[in-house]
Protein backbone atom coordinates (compact mmCIF):
# COMPACT_ATOMS: atom_id res chain seq x y z
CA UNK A 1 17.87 -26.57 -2.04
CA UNK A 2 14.35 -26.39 -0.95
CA UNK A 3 15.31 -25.83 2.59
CA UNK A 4 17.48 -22.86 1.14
CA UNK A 5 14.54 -21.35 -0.41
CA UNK A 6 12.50 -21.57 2.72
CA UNK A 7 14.68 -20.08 4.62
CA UNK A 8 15.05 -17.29 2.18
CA UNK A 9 11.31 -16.03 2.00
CA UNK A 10 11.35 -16.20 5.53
CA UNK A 11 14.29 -13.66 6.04
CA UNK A 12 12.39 -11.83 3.24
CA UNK A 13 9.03 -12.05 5.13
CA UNK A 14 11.07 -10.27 8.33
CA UNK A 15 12.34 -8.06 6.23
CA UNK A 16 8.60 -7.19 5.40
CA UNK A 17 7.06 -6.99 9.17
CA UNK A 18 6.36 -3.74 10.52
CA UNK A 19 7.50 -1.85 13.72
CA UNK A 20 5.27 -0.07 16.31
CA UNK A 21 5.62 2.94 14.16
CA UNK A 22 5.03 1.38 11.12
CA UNK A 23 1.39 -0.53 12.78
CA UNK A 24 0.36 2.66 14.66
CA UNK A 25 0.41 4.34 11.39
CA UNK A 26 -1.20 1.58 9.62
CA UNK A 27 -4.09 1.88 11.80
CA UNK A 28 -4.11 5.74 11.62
CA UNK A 29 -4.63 5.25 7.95
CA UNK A 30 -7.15 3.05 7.73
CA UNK A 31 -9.38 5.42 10.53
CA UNK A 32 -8.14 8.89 8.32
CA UNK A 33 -9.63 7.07 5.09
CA UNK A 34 -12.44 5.65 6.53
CA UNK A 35 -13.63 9.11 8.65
CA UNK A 36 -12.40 11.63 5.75
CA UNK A 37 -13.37 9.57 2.27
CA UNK A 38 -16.23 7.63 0.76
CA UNK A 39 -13.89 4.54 0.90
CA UNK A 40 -13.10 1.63 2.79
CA UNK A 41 -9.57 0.45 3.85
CA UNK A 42 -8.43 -2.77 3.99
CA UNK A 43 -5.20 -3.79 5.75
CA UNK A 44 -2.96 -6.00 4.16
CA UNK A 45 -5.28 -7.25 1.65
CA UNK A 46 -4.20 -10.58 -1.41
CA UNK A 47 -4.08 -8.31 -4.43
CA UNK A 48 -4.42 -10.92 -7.45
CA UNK A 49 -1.44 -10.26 -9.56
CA UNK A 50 -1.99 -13.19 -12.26
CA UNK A 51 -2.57 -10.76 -14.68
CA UNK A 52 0.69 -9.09 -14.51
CA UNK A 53 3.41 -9.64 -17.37
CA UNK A 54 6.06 -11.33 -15.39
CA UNK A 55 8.51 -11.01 -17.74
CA UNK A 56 8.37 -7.68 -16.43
CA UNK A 57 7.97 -8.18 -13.37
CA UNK A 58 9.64 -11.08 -12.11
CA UNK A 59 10.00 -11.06 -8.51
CA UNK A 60 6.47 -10.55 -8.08
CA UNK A 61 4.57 -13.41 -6.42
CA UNK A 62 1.21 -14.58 -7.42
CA UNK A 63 -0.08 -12.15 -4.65
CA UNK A 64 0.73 -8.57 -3.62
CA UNK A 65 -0.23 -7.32 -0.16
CA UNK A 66 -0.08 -3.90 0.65
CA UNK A 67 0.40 -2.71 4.08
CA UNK A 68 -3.05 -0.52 3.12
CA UNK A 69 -5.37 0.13 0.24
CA UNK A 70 -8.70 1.42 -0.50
CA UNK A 71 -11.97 0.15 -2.20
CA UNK A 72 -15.40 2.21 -2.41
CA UNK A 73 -17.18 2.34 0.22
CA UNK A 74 -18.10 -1.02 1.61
CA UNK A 75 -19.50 -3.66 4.57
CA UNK A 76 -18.92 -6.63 5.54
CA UNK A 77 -19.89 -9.91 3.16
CA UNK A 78 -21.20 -13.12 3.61
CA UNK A 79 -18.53 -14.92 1.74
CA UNK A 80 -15.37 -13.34 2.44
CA UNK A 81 -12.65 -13.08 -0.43
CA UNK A 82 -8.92 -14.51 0.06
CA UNK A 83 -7.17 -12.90 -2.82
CA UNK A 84 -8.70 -9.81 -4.73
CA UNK A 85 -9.33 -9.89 -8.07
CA UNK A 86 -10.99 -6.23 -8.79
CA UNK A 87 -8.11 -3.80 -7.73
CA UNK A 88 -7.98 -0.92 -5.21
CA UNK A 89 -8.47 2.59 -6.15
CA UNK A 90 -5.31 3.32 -4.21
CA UNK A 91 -2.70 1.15 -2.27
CA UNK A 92 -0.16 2.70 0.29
CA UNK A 93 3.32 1.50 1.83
CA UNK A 94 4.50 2.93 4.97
CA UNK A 95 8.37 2.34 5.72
CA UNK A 96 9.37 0.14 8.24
CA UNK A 97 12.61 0.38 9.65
CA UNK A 98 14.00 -2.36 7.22
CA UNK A 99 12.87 -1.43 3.74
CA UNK A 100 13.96 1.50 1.69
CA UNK A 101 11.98 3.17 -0.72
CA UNK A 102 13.33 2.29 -3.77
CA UNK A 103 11.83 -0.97 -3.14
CA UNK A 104 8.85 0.21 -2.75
CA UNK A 105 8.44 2.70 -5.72
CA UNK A 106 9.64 -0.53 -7.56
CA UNK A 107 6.69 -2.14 -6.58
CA UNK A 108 4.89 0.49 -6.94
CA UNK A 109 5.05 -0.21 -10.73
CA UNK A 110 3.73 -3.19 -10.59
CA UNK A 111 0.81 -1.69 -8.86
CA UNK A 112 0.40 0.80 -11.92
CA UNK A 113 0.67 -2.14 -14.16
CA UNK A 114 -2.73 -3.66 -12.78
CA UNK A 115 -4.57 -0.94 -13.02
CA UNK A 116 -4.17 0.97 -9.80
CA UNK A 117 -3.44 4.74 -10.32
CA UNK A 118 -3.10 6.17 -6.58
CA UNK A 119 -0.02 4.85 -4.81
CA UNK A 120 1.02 6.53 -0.96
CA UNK A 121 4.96 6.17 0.49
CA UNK A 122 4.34 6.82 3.82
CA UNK A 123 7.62 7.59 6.02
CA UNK A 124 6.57 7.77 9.68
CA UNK A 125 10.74 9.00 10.18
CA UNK A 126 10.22 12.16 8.49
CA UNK A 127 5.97 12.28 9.03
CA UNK A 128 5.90 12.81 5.22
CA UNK A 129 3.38 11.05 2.35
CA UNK A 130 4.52 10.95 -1.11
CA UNK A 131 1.73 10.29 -3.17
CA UNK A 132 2.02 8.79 -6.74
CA UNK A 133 0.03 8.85 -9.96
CA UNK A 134 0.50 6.51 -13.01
CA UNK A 135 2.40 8.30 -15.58
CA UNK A 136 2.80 11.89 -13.46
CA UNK A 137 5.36 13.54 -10.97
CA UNK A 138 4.86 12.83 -7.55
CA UNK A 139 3.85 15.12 -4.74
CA UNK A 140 5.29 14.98 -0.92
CA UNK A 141 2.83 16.27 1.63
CA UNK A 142 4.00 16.78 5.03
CA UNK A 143 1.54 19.07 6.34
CA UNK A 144 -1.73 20.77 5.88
CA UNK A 145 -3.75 18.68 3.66
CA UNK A 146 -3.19 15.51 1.98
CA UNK A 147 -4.97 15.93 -1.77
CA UNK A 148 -5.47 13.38 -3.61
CA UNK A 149 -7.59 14.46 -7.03
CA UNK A 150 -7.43 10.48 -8.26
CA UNK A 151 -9.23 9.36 -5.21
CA UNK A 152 -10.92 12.73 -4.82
CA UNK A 153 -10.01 12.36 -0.94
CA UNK A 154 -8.37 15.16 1.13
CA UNK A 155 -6.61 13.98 4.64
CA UNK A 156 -4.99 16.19 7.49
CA UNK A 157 -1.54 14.64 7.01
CA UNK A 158 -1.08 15.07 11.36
CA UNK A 159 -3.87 12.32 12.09
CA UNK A 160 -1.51 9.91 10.09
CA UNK A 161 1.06 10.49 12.40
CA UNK A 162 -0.14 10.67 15.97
């Protein structure tokens, strides 16, 4: 059974990896936040989720990783941190070619449920951001300016996706 179980969270984990598009726009993220915000991104960070009601969210690990989320404005530290407990001001999933978003808005309320009140869908296929606030409509943004009034940050939504 175990070996069943192994071999099922690694076809999950593949599920998971990226895809050229999927890394290039990782790393166009994490440069957009970090020249256009007072904030720091972090890619694919441990986000602590003991403090989540399971019975709510059950298929939620003990960790959630986020393909890229944002902190204040930081440096490196001496003792580096494995699994965060203080949460992100915002997290953000790009697409890959083998997830849908339903998945990921899913998740996305699990985010919410920590304490996290900026979440970013980013679909390099359609070079679109939909941006989500706890409790509130979402907004797509596909060209012009990114605005995002929770993380008071505004982004040119063409340096995510060159």
């Amino acid at each position: 059974m175990s070996e069943i179980t192994a071999l099922l969270d690694e076809e999950k984990e593949f599920d998971d990896m990226g895809s050229y598009n999927h890394s290039l726009v990782q790393g166009n993220l994490a440069h957009v936040i970090r020249k256009y915000s007072n904030l720091s991104a972090f890619i694919e960070l441990s986000l602590d989720t003991s403090k989540l009601d399971k019975t709510q969210f059950a298929d939620v690990n003990n960790e959630l990783i986020p393909d890229v989320c944002a902190y204040p404005r930081s440096s490196i530290i001496d003792l580096d941190i494995l699994v965060m407990q203080e949460m992100p001001e915002l997290v953000i999933e790009v697409i890959s070619p083998r997830q849908g978003a339903h998945g990921i808005v899913r998740k996305f309320q699990a985010y919410f449920a920590l304490g996290i009140c900026s979440c970013w869908l980013v679909d390099p296929t359609i070079a679109a951001v939909r941006v989500y606030h706890n409790n509130s409509h979402s907004q797509t943004f596909s060209s012009g300016e990114l605005v995002d009034n929770i993380t008071n940050s505004k982004f040119p939504v063409a340096e995510i996706f060159e």
